[in-house]
N, C-alpha and C. Protein backbone atom coordinates (compact mmCIF):
# COMPACT_ATOMS: atom_id res chain seq x y z
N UNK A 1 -4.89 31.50 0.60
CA UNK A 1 -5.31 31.07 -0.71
C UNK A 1 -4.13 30.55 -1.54
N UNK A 2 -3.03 31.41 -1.41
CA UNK A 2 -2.01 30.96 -2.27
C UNK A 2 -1.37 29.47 -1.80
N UNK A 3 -1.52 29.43 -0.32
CA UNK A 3 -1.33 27.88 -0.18
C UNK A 3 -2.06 26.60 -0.20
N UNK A 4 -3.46 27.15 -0.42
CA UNK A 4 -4.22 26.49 -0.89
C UNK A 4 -3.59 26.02 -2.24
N UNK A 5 -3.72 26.84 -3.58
CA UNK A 5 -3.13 26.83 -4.51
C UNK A 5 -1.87 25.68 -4.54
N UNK A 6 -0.98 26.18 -3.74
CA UNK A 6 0.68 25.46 -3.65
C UNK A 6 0.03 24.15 -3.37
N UNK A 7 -0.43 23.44 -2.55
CA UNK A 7 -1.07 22.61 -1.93
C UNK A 7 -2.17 21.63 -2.72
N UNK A 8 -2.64 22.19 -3.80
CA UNK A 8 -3.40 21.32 -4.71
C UNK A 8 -2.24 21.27 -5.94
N UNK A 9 -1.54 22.07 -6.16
CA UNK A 9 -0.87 21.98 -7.34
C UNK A 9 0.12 21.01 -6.86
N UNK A 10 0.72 20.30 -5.40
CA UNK A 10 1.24 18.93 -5.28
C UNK A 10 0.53 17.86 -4.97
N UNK A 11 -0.55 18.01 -5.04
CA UNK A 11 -1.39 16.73 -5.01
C UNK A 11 -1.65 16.42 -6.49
N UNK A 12 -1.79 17.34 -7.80
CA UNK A 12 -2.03 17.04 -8.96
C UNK A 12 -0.59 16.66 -9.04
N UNK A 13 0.66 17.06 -9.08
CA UNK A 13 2.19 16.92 -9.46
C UNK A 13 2.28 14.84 -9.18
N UNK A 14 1.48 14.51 -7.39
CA UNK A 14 2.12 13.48 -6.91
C UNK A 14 0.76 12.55 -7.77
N UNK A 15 -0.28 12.59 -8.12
CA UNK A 15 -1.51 12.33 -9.20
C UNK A 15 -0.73 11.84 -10.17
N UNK A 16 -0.10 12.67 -10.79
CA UNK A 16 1.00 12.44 -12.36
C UNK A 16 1.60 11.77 -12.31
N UNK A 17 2.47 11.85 -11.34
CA UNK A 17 3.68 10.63 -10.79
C UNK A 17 3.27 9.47 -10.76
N UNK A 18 1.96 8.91 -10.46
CA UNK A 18 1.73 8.10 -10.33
C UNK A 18 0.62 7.21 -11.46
N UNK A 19 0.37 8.36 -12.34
CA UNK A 19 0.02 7.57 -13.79
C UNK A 19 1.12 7.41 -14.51
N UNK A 20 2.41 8.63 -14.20
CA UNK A 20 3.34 8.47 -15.14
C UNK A 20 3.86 7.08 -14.73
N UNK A 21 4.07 6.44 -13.22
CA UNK A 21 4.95 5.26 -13.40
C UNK A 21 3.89 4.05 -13.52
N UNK A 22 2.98 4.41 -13.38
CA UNK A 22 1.82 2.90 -13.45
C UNK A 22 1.90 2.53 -15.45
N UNK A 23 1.78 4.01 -15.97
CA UNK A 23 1.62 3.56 -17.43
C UNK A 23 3.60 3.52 -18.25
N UNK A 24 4.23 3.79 -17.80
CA UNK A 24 5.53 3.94 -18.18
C UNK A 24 6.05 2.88 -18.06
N UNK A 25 5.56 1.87 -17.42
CA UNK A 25 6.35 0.69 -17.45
C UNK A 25 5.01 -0.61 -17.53
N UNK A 26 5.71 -1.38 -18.07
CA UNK A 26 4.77 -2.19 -19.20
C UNK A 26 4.61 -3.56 -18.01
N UNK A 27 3.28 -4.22 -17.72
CA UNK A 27 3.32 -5.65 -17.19
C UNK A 27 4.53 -6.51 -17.00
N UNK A 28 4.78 -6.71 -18.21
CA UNK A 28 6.13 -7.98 -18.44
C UNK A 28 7.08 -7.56 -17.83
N UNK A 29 7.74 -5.73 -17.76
CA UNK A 29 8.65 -5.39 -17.40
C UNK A 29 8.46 -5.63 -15.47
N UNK A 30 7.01 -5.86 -15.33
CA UNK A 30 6.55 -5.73 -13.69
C UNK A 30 6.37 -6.89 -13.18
N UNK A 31 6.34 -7.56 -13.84
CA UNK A 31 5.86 -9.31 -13.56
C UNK A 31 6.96 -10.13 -12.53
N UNK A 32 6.59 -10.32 -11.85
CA UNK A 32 7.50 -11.45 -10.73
C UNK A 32 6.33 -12.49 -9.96
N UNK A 33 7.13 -13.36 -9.81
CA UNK A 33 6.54 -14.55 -9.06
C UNK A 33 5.50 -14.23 -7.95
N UNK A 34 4.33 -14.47 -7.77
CA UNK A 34 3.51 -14.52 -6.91
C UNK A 34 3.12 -15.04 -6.02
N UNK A 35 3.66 -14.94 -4.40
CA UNK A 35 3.68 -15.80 -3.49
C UNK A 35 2.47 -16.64 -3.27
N UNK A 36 1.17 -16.13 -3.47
CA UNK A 36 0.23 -16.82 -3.07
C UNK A 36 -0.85 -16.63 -4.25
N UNK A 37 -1.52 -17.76 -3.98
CA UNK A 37 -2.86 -17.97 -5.31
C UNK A 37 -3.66 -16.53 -5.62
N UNK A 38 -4.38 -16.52 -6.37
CA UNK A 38 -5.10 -14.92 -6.58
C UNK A 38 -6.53 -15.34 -6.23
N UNK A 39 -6.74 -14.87 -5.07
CA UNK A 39 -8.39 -15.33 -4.43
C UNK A 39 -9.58 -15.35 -6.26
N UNK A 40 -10.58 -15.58 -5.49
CA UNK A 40 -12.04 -15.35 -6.06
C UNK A 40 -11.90 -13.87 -5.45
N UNK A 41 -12.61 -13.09 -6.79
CA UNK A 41 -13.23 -11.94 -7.11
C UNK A 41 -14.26 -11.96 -5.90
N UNK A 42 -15.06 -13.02 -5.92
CA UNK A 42 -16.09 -12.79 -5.10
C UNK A 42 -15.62 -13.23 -3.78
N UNK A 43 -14.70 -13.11 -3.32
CA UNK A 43 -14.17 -13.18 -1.82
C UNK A 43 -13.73 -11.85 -1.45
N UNK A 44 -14.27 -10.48 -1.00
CA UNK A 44 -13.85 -9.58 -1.44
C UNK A 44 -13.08 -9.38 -0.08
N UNK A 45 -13.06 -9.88 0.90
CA UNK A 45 -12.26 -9.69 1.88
C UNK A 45 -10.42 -10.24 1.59
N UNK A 46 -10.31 -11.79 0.86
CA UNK A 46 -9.36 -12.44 0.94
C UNK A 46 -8.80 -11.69 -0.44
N UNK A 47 -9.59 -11.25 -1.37
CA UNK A 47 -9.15 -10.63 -2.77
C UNK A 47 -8.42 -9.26 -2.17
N UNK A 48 -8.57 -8.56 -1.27
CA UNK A 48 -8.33 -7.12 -0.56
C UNK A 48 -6.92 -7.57 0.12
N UNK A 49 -6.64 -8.73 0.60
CA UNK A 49 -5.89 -8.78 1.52
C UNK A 49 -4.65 -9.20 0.52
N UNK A 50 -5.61 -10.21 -0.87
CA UNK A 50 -4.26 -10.44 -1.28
C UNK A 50 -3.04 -9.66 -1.97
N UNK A 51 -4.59 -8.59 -2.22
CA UNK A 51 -3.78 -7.64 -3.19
C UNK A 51 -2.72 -6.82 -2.79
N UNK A 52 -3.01 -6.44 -1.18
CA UNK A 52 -2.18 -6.11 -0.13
C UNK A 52 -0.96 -6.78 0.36
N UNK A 53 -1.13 -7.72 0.43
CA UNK A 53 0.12 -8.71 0.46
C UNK A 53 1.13 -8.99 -0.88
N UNK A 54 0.58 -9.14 -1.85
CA UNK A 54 1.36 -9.10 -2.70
C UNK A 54 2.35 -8.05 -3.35
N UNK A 55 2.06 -6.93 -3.15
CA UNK A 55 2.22 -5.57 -3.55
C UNK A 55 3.42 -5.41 -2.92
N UNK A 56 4.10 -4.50 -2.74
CA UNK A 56 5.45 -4.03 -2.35
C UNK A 56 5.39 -2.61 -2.34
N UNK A 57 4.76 -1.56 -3.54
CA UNK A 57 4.84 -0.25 -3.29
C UNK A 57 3.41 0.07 -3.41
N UNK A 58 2.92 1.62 -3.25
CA UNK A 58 2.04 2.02 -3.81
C UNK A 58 2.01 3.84 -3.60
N UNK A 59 0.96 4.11 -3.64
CA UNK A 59 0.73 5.69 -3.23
C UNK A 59 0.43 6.10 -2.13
N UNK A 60 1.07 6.73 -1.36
CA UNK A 60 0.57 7.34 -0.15
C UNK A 60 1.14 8.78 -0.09
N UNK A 61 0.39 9.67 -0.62
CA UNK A 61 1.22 11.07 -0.92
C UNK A 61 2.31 11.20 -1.92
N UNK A 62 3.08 9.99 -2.05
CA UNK A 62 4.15 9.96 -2.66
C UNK A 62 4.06 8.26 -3.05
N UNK A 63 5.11 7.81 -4.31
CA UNK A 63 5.46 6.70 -4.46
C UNK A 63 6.33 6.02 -3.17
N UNK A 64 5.54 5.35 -2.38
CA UNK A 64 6.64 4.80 -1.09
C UNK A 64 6.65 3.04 -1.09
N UNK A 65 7.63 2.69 -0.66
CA UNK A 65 7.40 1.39 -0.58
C UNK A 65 6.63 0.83 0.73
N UNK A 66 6.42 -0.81 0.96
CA UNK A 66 5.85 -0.69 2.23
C UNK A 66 5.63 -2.37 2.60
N UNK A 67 5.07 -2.82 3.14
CA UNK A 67 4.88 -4.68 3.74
C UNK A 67 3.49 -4.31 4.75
N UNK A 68 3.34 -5.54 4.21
CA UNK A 68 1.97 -5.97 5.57
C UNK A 68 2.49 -7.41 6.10
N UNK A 69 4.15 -7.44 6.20
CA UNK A 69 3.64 -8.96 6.68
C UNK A 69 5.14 -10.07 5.76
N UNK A 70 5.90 -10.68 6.53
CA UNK A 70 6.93 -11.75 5.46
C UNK A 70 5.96 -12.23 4.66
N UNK A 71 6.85 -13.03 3.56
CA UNK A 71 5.80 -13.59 2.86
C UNK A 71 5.12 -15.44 3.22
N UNK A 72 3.80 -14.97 3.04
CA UNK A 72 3.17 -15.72 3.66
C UNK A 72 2.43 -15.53 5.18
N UNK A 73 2.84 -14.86 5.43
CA UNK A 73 2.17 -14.13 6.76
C UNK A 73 1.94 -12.89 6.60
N UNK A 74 1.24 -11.90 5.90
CA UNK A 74 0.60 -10.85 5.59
C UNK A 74 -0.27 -11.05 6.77
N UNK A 75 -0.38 -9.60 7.36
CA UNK A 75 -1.23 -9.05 8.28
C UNK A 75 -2.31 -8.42 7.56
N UNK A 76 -2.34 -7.87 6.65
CA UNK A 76 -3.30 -7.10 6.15
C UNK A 76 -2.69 -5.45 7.09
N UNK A 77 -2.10 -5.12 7.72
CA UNK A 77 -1.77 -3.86 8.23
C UNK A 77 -0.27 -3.09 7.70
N UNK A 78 -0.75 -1.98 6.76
CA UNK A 78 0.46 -1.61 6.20
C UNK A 78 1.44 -0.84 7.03
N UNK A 79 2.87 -1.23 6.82
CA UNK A 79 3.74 -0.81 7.64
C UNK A 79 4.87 -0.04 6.51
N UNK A 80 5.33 1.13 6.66
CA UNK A 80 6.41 2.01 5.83
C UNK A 80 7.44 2.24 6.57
N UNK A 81 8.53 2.34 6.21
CA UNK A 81 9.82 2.74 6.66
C UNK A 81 10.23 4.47 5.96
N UNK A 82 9.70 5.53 6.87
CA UNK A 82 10.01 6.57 5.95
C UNK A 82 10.44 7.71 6.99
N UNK A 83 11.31 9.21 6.67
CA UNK A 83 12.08 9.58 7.09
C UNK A 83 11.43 11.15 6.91
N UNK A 84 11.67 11.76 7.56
CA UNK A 84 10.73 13.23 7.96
C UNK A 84 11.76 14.61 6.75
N UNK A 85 12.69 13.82 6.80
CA UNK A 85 13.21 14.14 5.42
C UNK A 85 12.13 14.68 4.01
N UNK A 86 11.79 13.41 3.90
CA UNK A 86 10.54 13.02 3.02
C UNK A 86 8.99 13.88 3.20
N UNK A 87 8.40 14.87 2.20
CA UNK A 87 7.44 15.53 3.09
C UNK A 87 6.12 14.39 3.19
N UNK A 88 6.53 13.25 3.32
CA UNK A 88 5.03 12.15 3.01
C UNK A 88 4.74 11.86 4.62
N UNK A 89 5.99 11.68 5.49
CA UNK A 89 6.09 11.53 6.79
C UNK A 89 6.29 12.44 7.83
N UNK A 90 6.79 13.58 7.57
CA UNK A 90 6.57 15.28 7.92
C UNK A 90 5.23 15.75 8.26
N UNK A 91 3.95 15.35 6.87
CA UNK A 91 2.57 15.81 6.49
C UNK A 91 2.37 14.81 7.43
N UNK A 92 2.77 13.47 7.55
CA UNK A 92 1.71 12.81 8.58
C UNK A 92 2.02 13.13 10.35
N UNK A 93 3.24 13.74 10.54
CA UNK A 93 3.18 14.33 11.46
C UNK A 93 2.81 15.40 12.21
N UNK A 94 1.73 16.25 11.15
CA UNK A 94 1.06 17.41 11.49
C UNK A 94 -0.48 17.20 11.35
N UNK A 95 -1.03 16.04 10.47
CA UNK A 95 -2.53 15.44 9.85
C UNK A 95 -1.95 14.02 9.65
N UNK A 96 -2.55 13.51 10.58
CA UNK A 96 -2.51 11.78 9.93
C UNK A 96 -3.13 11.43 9.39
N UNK A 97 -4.40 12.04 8.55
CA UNK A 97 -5.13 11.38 8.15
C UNK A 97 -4.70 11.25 6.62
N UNK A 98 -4.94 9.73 5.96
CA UNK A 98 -3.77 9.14 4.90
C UNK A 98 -4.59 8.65 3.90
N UNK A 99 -4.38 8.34 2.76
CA UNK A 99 -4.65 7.30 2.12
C UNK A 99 -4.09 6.56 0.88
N UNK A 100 -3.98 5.30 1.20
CA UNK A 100 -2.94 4.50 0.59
C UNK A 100 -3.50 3.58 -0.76
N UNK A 101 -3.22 3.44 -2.04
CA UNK A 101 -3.60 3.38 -3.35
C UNK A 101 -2.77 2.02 -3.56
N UNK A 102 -3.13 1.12 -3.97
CA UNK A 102 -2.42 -0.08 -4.53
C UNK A 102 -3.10 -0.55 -5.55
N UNK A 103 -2.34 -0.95 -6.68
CA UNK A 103 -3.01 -1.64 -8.33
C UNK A 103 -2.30 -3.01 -8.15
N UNK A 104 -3.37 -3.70 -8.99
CA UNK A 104 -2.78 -4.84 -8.88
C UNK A 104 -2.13 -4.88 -10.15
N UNK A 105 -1.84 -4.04 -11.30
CA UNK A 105 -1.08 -4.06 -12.23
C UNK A 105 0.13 -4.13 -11.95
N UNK A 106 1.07 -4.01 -11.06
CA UNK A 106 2.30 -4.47 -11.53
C UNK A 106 2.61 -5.46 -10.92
N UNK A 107 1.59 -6.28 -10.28
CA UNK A 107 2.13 -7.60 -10.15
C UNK A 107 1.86 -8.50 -11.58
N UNK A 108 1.63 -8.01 -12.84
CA UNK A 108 1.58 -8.21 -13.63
C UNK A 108 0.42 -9.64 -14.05
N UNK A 109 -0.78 -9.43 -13.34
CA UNK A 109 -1.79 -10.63 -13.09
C UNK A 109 -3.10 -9.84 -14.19
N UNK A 110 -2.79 -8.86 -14.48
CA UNK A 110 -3.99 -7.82 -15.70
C UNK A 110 -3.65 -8.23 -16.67
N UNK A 111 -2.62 -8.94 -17.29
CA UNK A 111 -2.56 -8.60 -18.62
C UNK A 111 -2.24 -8.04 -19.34
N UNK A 112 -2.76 -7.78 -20.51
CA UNK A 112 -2.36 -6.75 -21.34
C UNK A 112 -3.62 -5.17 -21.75
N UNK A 113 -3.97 -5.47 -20.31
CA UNK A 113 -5.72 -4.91 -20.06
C UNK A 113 -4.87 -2.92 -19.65
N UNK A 114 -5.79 -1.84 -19.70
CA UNK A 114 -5.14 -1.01 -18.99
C UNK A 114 -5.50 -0.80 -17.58
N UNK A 115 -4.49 -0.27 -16.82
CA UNK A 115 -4.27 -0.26 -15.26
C UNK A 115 -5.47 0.02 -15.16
N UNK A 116 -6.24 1.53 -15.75
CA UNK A 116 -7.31 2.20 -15.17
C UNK A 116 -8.49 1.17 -15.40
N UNK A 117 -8.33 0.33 -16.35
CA UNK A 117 -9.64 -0.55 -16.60
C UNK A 117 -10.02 -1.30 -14.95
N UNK A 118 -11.17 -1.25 -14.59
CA UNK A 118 -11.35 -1.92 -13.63
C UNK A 118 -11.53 -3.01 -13.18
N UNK A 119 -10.91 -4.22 -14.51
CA UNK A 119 -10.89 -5.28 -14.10
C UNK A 119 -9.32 -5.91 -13.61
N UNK A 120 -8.78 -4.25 -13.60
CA UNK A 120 -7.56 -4.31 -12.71
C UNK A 120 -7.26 -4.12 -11.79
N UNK A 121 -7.48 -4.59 -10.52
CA UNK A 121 -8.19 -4.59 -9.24
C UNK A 121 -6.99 -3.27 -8.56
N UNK A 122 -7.89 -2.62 -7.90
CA UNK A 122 -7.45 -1.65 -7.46
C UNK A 122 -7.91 -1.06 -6.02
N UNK A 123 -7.10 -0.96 -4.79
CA UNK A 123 -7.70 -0.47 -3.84
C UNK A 123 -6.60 0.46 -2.45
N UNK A 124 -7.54 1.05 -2.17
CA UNK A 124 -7.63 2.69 -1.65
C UNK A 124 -7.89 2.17 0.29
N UNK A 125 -6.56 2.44 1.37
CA UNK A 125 -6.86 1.80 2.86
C UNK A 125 -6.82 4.05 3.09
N UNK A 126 -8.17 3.73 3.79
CA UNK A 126 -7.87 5.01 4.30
C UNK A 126 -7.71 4.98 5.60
N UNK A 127 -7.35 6.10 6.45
CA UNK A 127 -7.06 6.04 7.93
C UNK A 127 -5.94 6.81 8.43
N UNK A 128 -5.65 6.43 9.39
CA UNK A 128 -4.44 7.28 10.14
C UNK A 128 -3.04 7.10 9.69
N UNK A 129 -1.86 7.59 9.37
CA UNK A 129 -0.35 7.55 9.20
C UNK A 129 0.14 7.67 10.77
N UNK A 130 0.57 6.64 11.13
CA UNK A 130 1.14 6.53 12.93
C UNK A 130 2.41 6.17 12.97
N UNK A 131 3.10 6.68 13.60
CA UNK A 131 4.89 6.62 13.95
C UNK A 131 4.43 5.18 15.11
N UNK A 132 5.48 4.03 14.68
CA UNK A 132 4.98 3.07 15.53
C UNK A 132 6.31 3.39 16.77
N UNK A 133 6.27 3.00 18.00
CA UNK A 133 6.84 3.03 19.32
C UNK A 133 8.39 2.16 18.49
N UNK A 134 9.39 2.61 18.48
CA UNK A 134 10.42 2.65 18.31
C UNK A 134 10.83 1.29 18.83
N UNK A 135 10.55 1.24 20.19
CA UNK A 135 11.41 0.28 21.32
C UNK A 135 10.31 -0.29 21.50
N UNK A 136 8.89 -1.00 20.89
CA UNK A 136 7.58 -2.03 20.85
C UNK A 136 8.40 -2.94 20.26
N UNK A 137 7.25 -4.10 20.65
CA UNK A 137 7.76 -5.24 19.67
C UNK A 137 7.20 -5.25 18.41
N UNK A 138 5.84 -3.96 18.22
CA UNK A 138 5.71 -4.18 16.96
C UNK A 138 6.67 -3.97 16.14
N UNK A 139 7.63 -3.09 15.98
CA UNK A 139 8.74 -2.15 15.57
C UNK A 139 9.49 -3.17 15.56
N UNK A 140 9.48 -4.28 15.96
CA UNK A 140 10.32 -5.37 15.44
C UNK A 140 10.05 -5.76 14.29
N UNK A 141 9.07 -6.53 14.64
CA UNK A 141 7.70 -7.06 13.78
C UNK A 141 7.55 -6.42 12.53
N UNK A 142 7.27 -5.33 12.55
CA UNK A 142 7.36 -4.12 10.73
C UNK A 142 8.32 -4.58 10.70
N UNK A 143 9.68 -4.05 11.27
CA UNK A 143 10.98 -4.05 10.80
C UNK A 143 11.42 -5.19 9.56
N UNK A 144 11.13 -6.60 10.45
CA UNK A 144 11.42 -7.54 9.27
C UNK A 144 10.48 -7.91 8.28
N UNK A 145 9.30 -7.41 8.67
CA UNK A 145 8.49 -7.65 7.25
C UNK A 145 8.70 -6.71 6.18
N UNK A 146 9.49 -5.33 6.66
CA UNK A 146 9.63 -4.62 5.66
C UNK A 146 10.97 -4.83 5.27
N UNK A 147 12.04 -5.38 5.76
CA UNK A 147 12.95 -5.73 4.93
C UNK A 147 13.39 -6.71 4.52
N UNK A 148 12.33 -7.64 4.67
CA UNK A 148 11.88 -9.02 3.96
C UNK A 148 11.66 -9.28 2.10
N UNK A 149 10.68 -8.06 2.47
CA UNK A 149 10.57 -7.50 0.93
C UNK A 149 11.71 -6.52 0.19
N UNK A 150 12.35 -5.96 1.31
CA UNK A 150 13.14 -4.23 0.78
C UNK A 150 14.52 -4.57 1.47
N UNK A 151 15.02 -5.72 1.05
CA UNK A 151 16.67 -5.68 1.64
C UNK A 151 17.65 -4.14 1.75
N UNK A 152 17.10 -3.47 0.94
CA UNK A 152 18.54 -2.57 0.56
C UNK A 152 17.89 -1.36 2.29
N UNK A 153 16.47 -1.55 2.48
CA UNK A 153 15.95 -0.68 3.69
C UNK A 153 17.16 -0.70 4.95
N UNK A 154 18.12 -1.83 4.63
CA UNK A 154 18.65 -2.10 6.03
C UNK A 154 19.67 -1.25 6.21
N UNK A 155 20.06 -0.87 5.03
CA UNK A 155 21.49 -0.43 4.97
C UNK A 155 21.36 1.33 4.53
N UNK A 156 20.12 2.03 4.57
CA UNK A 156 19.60 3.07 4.49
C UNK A 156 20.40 4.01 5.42
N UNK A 157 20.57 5.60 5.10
CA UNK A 157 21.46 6.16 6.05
C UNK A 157 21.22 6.29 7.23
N UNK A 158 21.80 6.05 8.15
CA UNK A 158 21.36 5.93 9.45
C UNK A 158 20.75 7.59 9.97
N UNK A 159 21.67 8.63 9.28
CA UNK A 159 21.24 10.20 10.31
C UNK A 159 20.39 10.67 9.19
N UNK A 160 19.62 9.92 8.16
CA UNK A 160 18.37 10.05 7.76
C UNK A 160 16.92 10.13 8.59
N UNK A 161 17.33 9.13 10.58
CA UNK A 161 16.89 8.63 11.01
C UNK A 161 15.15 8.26 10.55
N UNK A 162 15.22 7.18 9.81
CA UNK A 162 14.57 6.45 9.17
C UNK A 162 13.66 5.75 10.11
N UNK A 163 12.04 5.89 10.58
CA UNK A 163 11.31 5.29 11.44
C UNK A 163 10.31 4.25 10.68
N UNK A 164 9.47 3.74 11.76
CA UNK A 164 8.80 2.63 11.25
C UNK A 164 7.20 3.44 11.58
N UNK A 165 6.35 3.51 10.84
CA UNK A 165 4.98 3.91 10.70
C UNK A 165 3.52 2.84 10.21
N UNK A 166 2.98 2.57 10.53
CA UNK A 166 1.89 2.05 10.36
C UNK A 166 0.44 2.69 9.88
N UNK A 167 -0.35 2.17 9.11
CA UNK A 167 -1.42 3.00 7.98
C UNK A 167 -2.71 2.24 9.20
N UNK A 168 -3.27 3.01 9.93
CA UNK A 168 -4.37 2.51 10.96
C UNK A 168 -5.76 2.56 9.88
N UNK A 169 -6.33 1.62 9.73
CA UNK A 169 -7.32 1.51 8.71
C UNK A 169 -8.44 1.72 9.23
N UNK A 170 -9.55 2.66 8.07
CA UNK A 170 -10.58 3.07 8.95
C UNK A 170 -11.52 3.10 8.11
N UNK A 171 -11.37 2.95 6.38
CA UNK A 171 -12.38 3.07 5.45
C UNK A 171 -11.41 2.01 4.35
N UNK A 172 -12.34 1.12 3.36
CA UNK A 172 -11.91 0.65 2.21
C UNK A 172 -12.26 0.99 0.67
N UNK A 173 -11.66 1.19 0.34
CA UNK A 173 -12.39 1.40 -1.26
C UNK A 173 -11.29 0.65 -2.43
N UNK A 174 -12.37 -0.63 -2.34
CA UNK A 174 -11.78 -1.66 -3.84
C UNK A 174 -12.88 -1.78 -4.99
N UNK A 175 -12.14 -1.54 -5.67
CA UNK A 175 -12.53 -1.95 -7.11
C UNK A 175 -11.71 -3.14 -7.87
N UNK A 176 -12.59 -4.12 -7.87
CA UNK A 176 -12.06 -5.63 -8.21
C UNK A 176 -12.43 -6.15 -9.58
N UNK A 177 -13.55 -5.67 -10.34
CA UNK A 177 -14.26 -6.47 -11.52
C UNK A 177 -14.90 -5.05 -12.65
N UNK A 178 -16.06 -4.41 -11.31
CA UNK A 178 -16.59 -2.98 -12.30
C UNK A 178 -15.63 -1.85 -11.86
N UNK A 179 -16.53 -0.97 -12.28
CA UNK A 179 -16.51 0.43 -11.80
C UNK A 179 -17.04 0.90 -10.45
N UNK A 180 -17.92 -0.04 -10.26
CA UNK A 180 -18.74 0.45 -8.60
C UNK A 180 -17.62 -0.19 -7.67
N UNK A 181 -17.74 0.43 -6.22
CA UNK A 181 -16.63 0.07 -5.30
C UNK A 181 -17.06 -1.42 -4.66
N UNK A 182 -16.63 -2.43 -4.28
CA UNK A 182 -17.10 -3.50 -3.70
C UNK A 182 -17.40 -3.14 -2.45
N UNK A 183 -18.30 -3.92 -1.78
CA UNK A 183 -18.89 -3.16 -0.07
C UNK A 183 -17.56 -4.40 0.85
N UNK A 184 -16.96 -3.38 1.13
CA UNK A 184 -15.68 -3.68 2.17
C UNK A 184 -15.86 -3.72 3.28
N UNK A 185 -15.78 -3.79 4.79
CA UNK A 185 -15.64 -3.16 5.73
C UNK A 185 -14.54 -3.93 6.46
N UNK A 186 -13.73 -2.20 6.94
CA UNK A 186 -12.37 -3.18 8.04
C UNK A 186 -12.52 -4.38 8.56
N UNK A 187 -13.49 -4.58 9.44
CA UNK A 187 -13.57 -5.80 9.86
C UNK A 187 -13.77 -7.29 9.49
N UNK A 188 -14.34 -6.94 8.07
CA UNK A 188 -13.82 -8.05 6.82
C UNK A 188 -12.92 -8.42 6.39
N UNK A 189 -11.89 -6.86 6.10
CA UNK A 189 -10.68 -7.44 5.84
C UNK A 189 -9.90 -8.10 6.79
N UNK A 190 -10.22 -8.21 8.15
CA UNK A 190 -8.95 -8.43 8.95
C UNK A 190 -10.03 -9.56 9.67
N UNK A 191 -11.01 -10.34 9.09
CA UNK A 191 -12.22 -11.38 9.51
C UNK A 191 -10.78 -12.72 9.69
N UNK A 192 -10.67 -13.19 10.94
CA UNK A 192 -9.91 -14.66 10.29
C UNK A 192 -10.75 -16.21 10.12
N UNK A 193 -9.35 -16.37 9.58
CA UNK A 193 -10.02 -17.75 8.98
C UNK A 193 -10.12 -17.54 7.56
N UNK A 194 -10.44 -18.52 6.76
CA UNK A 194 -10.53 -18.51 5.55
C UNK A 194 -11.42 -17.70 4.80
N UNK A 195 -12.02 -16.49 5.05
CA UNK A 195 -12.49 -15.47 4.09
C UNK A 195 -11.87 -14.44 4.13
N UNK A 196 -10.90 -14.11 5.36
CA UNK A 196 -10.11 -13.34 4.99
C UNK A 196 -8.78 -13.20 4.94
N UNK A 197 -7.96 -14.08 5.58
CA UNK A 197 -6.82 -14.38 6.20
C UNK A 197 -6.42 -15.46 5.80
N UNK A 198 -5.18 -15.88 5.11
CA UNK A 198 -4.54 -16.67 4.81
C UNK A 198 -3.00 -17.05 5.87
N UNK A 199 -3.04 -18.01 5.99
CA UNK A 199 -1.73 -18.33 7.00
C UNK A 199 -0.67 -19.10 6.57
């Protein structure tokens, strides 16, 4: 029970953390150039992917950074660089089961609207946390998409030993316009061709 207790009282702690930095820092201060156009609302596959691509950090247990992809070639599959150090990659080595939170507020495309309002598109990849094969070529592949976005990742301490992990997607939950969730399914988001995939 008591770790029950311990155990919800850091899920409310990492909850906080993450209104404290979504509302603590203001649009303008978040605003940078946007590699690619901002789909139609009603494209809810290419709107999911973009929001994913554009993004750089979000929530996954903890504030972590992360890539789907250089820019302009977003995969839609999130990839993290994180270290067992860290209990975000520790926890996924005992339960993989994950889920990863991205706002489109600090790409600074809301306005002067608030984050929680839901015409600030917001969405939730649930699924597995996976240590990717070290010596794959995907592990290439993450590698430079994540330090495409995260230069300083390269130069990270080495006997941190710092791995490459991938978010295996298995449920979606976006909120793009209301309050109700838009009807997603994996295989939408990752549909190619022009409803979901941009090249």
């Amino acid at each position: 029970m008591d770790m029950l207790m311990i155990r919800n009282r850091k899920d409310v702690l990492h909850a906080l953390c993450f209104v404290l930095i979504i509302f603590g820092v203001s649009a303008d201060d978040t605003r940078r150039s946007l590699s690619q156009e901002k789909p139609e609302r009603s494209n809810a596959p290419a709107f999911a992917r973009w929001l994913v691509s554009e993004n750089s950090w979000g929530v996954l247990r903890d504030v972590v950074s992360y890539s789907d992809g250089e820019p302009y070639r977003g995969t839609g599959i999130p990839y993290f660089y994180l270290t067992t150090l860290d209990p975000t990659a520790r926890y996924a080595l005992k339960d993989h089961r994950s889920s990863f939170t991205i706002s489109e507020y600090p790409l600074g495309s809301c306005g002067q609207i608030d984050p929680e309002n839901p015409t600030c598109s917001k969405i939730t990849l649930t699924g597995k946390l996976n240590e990717v094969d070290a010596d794959s070529e995907e592990s290439g592949i993450a590698k430079k998409a994540l330090f495409s976005k995260h230069a300083e990742m390269k130069n990270w301490p080495k006997d941190h030993t710092f791995k490459v992990y991938r978010l295996d997607i298995e449920e979606i939950f976006l909120i793009d316009f209301s309050s109700d969730p838009k009807p997603l399914t994996v295989d939408q988001y990752f549909l190619p061709g022009k409803e979901g995939r941009w090249e």
